[in-house]
PDB file of N, CA and C in Angstrom:
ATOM      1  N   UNK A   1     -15.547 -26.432 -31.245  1.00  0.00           N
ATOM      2  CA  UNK A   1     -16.837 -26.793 -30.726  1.00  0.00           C
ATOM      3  C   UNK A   1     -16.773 -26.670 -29.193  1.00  0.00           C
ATOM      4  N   UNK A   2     -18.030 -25.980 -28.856  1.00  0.00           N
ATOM      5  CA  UNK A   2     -17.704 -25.910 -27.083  1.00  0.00           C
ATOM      6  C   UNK A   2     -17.785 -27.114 -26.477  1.00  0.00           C
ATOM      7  N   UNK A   3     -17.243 -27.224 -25.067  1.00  0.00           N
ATOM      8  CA  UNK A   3     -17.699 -28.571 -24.418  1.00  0.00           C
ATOM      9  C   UNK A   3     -17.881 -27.899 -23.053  1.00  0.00           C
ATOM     10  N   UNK A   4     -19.032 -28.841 -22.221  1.00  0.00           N
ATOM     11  CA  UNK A   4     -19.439 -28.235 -21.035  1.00  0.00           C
ATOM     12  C   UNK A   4     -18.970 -29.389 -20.233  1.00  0.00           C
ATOM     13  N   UNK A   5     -18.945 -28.810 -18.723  1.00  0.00           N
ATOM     14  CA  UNK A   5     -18.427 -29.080 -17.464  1.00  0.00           C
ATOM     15  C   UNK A   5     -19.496 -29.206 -16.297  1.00  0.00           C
ATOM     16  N   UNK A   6     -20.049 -30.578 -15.794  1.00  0.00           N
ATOM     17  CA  UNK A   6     -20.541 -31.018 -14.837  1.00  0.00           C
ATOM     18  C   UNK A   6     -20.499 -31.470 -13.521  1.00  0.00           C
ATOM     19  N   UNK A   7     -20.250 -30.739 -13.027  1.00  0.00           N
ATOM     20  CA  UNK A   7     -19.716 -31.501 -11.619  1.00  0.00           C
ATOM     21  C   UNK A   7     -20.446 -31.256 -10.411  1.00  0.00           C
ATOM     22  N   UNK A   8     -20.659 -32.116  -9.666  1.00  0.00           N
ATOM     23  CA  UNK A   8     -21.495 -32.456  -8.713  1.00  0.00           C
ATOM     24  C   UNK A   8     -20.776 -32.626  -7.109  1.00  0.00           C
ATOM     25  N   UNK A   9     -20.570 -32.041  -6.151  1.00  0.00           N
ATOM     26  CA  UNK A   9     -19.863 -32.096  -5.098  1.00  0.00           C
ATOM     27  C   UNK A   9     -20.705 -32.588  -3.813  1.00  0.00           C
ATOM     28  N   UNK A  10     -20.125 -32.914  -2.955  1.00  0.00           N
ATOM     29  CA  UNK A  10     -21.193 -32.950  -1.580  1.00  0.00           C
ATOM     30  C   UNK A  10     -19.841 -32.222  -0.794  1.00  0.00           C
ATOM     31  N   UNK A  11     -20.165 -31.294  -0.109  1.00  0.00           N
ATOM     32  CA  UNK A  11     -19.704 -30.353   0.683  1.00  0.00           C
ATOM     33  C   UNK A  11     -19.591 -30.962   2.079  1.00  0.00           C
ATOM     34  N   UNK A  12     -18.102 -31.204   2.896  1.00  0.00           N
ATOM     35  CA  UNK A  12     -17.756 -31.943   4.275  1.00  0.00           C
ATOM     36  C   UNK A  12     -17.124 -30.410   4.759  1.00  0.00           C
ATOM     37  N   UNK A  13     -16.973 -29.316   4.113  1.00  0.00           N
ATOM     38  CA  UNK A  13     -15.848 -28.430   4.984  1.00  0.00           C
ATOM     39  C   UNK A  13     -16.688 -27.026   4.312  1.00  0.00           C
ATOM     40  N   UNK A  14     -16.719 -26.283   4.961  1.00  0.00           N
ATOM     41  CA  UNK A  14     -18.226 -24.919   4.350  1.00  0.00           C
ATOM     42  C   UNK A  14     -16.753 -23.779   4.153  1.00  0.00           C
ATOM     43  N   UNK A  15     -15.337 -23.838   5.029  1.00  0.00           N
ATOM     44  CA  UNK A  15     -14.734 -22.971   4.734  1.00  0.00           C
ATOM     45  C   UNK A  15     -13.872 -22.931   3.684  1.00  0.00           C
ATOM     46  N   UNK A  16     -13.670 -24.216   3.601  1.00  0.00           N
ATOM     47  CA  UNK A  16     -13.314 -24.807   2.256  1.00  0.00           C
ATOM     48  C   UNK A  16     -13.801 -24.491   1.209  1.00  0.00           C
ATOM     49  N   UNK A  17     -15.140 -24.676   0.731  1.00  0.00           N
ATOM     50  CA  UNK A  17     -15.995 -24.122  -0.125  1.00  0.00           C
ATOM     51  C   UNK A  17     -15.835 -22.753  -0.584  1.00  0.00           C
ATOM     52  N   UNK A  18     -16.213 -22.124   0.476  1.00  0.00           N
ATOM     53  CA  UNK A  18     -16.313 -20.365   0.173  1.00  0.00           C
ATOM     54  C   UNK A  18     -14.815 -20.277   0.135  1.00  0.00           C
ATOM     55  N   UNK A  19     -13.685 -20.407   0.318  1.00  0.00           N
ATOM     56  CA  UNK A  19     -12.688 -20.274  -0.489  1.00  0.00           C
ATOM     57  C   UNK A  19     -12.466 -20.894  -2.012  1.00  0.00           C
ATOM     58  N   UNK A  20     -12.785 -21.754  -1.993  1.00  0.00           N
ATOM     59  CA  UNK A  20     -12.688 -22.604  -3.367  1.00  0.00           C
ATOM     60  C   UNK A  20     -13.422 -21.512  -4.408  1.00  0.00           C
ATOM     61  N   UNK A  21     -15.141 -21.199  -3.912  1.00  0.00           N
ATOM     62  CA  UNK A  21     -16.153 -20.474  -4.936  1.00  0.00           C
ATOM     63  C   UNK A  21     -14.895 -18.873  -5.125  1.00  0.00           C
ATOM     64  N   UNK A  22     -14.447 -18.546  -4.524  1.00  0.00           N
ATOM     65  CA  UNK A  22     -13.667 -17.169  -4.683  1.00  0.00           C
ATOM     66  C   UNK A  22     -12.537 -17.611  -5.471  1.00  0.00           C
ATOM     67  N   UNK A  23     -12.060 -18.321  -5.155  1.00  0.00           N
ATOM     68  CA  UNK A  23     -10.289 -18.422  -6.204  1.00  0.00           C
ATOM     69  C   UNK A  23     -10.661 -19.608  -6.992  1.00  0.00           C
ATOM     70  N   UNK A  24     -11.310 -20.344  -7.282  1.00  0.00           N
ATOM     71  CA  UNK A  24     -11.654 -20.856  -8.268  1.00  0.00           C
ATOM     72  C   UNK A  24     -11.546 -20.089  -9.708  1.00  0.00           C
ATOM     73  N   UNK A  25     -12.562 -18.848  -9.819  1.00  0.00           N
ATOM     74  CA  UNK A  25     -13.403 -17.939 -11.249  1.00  0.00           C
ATOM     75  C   UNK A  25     -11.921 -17.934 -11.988  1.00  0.00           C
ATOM     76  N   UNK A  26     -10.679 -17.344 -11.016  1.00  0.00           N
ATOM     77  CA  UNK A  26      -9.144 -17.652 -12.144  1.00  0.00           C
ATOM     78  C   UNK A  26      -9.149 -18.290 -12.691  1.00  0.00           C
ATOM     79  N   UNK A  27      -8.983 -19.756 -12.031  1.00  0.00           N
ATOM     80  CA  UNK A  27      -8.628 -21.296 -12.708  1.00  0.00           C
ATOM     81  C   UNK A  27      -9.055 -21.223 -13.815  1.00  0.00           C
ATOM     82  N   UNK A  28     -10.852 -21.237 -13.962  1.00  0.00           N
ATOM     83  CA  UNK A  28     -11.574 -21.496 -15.063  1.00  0.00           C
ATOM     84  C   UNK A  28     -11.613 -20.429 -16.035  1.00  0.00           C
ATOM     85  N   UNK A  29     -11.295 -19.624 -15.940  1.00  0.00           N
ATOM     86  CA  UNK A  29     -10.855 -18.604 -16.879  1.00  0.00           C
ATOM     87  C   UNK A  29      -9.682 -18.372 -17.083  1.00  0.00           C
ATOM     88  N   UNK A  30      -8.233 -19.152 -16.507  1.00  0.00           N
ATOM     89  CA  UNK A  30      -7.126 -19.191 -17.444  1.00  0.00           C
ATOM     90  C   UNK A  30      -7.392 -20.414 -18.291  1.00  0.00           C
ATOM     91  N   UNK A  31      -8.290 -20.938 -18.097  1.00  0.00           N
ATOM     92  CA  UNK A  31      -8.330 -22.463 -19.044  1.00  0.00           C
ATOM     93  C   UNK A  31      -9.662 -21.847 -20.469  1.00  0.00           C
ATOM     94  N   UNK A  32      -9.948 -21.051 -20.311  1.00  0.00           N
ATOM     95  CA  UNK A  32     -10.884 -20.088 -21.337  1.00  0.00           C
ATOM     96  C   UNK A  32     -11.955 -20.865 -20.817  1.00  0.00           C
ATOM     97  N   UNK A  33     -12.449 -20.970 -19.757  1.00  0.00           N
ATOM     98  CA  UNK A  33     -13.951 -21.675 -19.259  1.00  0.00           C
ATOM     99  C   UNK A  33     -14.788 -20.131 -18.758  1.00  0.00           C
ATOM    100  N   UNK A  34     -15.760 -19.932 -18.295  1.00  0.00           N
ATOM    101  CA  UNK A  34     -16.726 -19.414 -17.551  1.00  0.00           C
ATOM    102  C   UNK A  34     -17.870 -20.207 -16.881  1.00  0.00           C
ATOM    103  N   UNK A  35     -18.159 -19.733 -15.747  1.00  0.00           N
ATOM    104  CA  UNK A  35     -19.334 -20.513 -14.847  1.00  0.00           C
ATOM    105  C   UNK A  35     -20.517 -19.764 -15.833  1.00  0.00           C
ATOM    106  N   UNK A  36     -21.288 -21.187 -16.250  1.00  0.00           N
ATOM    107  CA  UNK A  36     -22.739 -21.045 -16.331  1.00  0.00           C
ATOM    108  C   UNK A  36     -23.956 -21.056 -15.443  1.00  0.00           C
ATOM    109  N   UNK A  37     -23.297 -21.546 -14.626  1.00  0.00           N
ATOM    110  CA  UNK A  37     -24.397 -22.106 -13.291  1.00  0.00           C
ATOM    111  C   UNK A  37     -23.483 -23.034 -11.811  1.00  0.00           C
ATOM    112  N   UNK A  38     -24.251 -22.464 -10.684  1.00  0.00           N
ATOM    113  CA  UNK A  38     -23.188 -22.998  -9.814  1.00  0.00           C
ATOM    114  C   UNK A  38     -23.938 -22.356  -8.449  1.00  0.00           C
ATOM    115  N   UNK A  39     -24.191 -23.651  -7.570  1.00  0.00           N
ATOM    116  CA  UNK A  39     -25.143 -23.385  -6.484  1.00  0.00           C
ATOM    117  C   UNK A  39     -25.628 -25.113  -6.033  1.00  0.00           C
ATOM    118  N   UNK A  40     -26.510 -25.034  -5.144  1.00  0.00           N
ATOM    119  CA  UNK A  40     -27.296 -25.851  -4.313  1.00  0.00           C
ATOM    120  C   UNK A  40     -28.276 -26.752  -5.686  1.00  0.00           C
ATOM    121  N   UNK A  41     -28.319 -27.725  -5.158  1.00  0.00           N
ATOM    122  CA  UNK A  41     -29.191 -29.119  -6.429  1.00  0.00           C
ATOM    123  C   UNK A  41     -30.586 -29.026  -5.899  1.00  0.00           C
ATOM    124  N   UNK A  42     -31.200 -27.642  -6.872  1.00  0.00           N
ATOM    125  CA  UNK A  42     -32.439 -27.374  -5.986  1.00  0.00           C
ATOM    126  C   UNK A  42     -34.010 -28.786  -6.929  1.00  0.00           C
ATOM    127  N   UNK A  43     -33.468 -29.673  -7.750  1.00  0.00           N
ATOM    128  CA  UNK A  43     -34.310 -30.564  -8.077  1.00  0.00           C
ATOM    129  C   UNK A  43     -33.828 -31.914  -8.666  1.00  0.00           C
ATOM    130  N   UNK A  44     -33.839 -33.043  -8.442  1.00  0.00           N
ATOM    131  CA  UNK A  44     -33.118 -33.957  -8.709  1.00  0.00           C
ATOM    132  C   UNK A  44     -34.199 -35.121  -9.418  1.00  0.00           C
ATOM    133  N   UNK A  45     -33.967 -35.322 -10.394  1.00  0.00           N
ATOM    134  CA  UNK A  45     -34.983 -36.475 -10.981  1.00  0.00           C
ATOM    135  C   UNK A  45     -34.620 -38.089 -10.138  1.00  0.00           C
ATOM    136  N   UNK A  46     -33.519 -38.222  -9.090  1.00  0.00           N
ATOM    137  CA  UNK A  46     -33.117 -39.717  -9.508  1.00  0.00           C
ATOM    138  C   UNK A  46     -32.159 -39.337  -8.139  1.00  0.00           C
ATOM    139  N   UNK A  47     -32.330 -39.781  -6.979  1.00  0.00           N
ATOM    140  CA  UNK A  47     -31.684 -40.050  -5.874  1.00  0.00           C
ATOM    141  C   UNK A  47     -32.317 -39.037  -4.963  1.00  0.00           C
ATOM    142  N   UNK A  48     -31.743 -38.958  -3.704  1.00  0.00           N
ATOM    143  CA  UNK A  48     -32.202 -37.833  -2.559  1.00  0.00           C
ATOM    144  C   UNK A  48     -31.567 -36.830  -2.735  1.00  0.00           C
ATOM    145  N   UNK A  49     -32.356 -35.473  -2.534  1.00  0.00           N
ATOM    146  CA  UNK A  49     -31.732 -34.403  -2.559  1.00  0.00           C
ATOM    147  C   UNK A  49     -30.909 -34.396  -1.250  1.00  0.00           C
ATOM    148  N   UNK A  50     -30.286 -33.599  -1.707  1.00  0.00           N
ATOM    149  CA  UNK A  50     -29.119 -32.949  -0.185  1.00  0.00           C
ATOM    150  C   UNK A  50     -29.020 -31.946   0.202  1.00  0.00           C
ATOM    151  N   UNK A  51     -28.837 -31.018   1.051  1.00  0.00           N
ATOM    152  CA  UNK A  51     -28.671 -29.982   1.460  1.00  0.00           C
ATOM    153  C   UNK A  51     -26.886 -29.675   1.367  1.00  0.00           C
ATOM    154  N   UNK A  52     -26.502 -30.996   1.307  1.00  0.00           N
ATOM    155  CA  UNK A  52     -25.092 -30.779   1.170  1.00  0.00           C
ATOM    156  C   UNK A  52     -24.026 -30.823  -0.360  1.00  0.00           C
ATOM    157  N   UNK A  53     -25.169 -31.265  -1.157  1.00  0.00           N
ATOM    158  CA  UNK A  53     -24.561 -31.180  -2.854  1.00  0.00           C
ATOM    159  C   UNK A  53     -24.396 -29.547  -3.230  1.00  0.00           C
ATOM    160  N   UNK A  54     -23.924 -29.794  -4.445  1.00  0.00           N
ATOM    161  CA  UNK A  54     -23.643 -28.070  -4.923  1.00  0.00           C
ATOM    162  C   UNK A  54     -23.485 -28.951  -6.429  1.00  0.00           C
ATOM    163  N   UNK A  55     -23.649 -28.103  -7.794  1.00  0.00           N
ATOM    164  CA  UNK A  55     -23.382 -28.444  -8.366  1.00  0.00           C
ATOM    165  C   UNK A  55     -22.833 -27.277  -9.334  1.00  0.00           C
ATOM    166  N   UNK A  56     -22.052 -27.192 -10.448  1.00  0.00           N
ATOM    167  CA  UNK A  56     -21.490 -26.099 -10.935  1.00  0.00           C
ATOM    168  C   UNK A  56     -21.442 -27.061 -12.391  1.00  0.00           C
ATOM    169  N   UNK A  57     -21.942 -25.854 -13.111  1.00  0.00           N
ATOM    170  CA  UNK A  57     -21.938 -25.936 -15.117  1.00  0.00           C
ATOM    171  C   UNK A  57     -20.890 -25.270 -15.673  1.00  0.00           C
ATOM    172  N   UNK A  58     -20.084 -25.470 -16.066  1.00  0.00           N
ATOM    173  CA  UNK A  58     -18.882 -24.265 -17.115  1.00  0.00           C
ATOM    174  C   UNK A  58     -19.409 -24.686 -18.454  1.00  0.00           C
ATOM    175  N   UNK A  59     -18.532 -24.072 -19.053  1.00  0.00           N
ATOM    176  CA  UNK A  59     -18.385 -23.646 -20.515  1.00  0.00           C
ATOM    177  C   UNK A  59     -16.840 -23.675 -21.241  1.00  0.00           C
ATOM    178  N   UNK A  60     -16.362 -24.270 -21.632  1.00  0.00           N
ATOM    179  CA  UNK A  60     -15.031 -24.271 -22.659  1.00  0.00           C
ATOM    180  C   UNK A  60     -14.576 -24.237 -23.916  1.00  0.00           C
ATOM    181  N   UNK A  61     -14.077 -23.351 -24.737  1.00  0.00           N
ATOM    182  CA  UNK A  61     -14.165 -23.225 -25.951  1.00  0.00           C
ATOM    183  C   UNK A  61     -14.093 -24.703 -26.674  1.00  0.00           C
ATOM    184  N   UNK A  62     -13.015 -25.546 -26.053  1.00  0.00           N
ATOM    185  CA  UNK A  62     -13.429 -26.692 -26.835  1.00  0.00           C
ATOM    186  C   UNK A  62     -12.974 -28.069 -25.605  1.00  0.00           C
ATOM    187  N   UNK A  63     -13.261 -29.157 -26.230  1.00  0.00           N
ATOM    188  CA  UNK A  63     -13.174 -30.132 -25.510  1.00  0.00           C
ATOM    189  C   UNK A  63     -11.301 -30.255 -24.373  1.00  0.00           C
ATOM    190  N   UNK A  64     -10.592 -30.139 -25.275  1.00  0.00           N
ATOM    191  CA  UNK A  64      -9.149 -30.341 -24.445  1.00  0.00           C
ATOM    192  C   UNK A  64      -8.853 -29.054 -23.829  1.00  0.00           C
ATOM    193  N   UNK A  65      -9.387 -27.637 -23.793  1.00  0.00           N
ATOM    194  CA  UNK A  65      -9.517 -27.434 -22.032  1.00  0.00           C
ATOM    195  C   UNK A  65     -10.744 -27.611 -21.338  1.00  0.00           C
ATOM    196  N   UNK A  66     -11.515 -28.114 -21.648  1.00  0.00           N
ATOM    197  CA  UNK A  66     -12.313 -28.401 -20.702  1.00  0.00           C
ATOM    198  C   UNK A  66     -11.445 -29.984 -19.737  1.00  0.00           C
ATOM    199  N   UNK A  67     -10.918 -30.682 -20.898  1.00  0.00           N
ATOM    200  CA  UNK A  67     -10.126 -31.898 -19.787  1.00  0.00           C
ATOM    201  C   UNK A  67      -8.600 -31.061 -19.356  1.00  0.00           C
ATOM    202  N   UNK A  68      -8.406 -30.245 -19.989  1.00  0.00           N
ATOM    203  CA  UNK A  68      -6.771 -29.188 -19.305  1.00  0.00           C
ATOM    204  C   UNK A  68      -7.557 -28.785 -17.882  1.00  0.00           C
ATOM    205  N   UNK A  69      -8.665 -28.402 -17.725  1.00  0.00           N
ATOM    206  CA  UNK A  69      -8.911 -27.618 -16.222  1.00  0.00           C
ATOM    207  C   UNK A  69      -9.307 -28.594 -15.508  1.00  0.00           C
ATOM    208  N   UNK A  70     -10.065 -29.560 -16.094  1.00  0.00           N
ATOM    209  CA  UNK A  70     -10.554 -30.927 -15.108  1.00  0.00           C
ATOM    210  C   UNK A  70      -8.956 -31.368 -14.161  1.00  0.00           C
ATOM    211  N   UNK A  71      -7.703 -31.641 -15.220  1.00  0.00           N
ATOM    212  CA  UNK A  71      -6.650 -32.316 -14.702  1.00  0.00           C
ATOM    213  C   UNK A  71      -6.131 -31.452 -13.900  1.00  0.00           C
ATOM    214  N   UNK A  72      -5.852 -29.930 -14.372  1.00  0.00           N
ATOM    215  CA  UNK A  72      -5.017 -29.030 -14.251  1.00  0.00           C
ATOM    216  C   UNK A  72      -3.735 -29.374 -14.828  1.00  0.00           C
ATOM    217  N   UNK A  73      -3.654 -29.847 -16.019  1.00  0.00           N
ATOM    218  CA  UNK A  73      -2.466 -30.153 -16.983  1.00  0.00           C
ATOM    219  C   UNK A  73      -1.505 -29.399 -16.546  1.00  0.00           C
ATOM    220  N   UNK A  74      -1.202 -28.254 -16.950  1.00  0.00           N
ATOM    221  CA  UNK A  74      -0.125 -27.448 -16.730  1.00  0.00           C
ATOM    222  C   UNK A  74       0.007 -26.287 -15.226  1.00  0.00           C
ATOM    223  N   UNK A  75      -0.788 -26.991 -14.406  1.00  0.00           N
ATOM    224  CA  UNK A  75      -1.121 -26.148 -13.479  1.00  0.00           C
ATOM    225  C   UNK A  75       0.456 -25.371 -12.771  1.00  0.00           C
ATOM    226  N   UNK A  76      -0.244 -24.066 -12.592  1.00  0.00           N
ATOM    227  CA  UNK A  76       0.624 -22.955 -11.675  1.00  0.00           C
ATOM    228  C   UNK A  76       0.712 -23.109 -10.937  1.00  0.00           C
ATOM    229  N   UNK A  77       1.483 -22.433  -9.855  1.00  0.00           N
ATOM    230  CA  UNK A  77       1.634 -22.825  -8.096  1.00  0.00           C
ATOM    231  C   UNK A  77       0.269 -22.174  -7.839  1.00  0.00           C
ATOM    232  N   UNK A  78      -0.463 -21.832  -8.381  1.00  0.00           N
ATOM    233  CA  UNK A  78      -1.688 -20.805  -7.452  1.00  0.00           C
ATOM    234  C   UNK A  78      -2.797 -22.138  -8.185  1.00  0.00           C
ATOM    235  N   UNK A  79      -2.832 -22.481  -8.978  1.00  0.00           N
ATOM    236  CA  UNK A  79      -3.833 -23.532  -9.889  1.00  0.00           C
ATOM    237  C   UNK A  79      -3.809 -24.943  -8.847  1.00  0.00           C
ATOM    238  N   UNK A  80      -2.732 -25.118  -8.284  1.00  0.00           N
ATOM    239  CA  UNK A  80      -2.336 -26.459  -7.843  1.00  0.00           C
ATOM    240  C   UNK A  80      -2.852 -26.049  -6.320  1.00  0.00           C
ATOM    241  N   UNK A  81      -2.635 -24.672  -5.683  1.00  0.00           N
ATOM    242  CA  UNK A  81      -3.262 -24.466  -4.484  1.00  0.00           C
ATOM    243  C   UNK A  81      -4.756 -24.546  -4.445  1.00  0.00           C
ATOM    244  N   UNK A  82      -5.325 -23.652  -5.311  1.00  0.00           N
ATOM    245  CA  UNK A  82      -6.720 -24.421  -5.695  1.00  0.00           C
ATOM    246  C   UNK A  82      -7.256 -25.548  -5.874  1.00  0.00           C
ATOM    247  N   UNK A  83      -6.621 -26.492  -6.573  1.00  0.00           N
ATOM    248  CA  UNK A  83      -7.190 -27.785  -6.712  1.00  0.00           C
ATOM    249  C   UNK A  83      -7.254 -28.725  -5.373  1.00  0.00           C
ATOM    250  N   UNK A  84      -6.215 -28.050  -4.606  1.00  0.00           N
ATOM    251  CA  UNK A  84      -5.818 -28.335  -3.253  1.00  0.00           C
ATOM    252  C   UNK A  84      -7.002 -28.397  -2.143  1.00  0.00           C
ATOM    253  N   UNK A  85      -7.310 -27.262  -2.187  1.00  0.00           N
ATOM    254  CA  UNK A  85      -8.979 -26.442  -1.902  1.00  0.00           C
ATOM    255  C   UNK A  85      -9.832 -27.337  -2.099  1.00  0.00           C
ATOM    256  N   UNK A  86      -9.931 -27.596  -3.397  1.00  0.00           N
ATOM    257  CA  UNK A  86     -11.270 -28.452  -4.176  1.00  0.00           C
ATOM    258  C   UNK A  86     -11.249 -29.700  -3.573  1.00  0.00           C
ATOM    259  N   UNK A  87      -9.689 -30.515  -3.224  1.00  0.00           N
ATOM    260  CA  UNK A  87      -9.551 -31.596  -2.622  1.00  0.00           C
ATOM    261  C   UNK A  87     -10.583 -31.726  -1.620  1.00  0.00           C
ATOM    262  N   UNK A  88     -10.387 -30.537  -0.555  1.00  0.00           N
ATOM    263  CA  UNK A  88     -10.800 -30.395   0.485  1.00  0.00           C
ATOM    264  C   UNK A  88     -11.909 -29.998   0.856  1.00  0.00           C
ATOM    265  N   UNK A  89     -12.452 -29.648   0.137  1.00  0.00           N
ATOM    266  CA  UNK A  89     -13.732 -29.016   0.254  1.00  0.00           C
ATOM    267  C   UNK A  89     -14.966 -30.115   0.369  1.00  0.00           C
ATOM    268  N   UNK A  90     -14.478 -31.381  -0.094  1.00  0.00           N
ATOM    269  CA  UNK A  90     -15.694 -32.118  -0.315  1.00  0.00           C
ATOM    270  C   UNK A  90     -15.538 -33.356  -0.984  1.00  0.00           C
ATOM    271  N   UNK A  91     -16.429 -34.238  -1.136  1.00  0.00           N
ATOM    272  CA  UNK A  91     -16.272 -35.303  -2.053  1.00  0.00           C
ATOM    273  C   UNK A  91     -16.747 -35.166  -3.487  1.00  0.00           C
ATOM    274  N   UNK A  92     -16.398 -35.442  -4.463  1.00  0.00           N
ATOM    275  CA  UNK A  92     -16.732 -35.112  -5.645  1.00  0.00           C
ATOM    276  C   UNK A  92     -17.584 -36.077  -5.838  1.00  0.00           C
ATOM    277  N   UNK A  93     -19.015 -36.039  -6.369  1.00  0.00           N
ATOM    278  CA  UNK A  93     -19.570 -37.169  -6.890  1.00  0.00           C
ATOM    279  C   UNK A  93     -19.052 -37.270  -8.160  1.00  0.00           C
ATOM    280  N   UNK A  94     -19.242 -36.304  -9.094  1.00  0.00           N
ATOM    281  CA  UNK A  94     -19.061 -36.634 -10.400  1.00  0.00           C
ATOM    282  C   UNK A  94     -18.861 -35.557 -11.417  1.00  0.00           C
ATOM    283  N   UNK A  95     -17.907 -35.871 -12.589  1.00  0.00           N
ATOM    284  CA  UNK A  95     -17.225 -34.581 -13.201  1.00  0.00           C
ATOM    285  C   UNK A  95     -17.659 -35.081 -14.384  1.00  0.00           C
ATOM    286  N   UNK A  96     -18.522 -34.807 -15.331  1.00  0.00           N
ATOM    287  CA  UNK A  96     -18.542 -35.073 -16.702  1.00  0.00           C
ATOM    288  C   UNK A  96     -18.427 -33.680 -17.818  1.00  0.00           C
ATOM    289  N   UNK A  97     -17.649 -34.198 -18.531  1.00  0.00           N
ATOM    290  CA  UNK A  97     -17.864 -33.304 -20.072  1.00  0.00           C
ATOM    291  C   UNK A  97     -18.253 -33.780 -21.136  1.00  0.00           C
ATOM    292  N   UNK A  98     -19.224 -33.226 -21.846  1.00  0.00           N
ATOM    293  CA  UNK A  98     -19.637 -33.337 -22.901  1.00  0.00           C
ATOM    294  C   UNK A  98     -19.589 -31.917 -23.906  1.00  0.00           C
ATOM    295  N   UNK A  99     -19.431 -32.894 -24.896  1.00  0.00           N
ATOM    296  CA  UNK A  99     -19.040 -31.976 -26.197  1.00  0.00           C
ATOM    297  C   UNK A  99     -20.732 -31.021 -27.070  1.00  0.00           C
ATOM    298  N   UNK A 100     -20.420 -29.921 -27.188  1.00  0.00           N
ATOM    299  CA  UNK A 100     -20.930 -29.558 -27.850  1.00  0.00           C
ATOM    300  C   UNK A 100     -21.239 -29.260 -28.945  1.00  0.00           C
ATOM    301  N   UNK A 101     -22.766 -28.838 -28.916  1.00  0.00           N
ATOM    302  CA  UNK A 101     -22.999 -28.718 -30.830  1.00  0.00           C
ATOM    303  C   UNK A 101     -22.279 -27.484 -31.270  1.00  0.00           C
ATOM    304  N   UNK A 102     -21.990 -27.633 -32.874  1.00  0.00           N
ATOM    305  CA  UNK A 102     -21.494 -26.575 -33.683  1.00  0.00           C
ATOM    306  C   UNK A 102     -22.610 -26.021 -34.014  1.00  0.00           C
ATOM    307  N   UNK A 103     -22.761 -24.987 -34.286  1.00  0.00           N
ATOM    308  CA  UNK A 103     -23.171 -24.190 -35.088  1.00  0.00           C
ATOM    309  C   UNK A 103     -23.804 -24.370 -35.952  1.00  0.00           C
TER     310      UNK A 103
END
């Protein structure tokens, strides 16, 4: 069953970022994820928008890699430099997964 990937950032470092958006697409595709969506929080039902949020949707074949790429369980020296990135790039508001429907 797929499970999707929510995460919500506020952006403190812009060079940070545009490195992260480039060597990121690996990460999530050695973990069998793909970006569904991933950009600026152009409408928000419930707080102030920001100019400084970003938010990004994946996709994972099933629930335990979607939490393998959240942790970076088995991460590589290049996986662990990335997450490194992600550290830096910003504050995370919030990472949720939820499970998807079957079929």
């Amino acid at each position: 069953m797929p499970a999707y990937v929510f995460v919500e950032v506020e952006i403190t470092d812009d060079a940070a970022q545009a490195e992260y958006r480039q060597r990121s697409v690996g990460v999530i595709e050695a973990y069998g994820g793909r970006i569904m969506a991933r950009g600026d929080v152009v409408d928000s039902s419930a707080g102030e928008p920001s100019s400084r949020r970003r938010m990004l949707a994946l996709e994972f074949p099933n629930l335990e890699q979607a939490r393998a790429w959240r942790d970076l369980s088995q991460a590589s020296a290049e996986q662990s430099e990335v997450r490194s990135i992600r550290n830096r790039m910003g504050n995370v508001v919030s990472i949720s997964i939820v499970e998807g429907e079957s079929d």
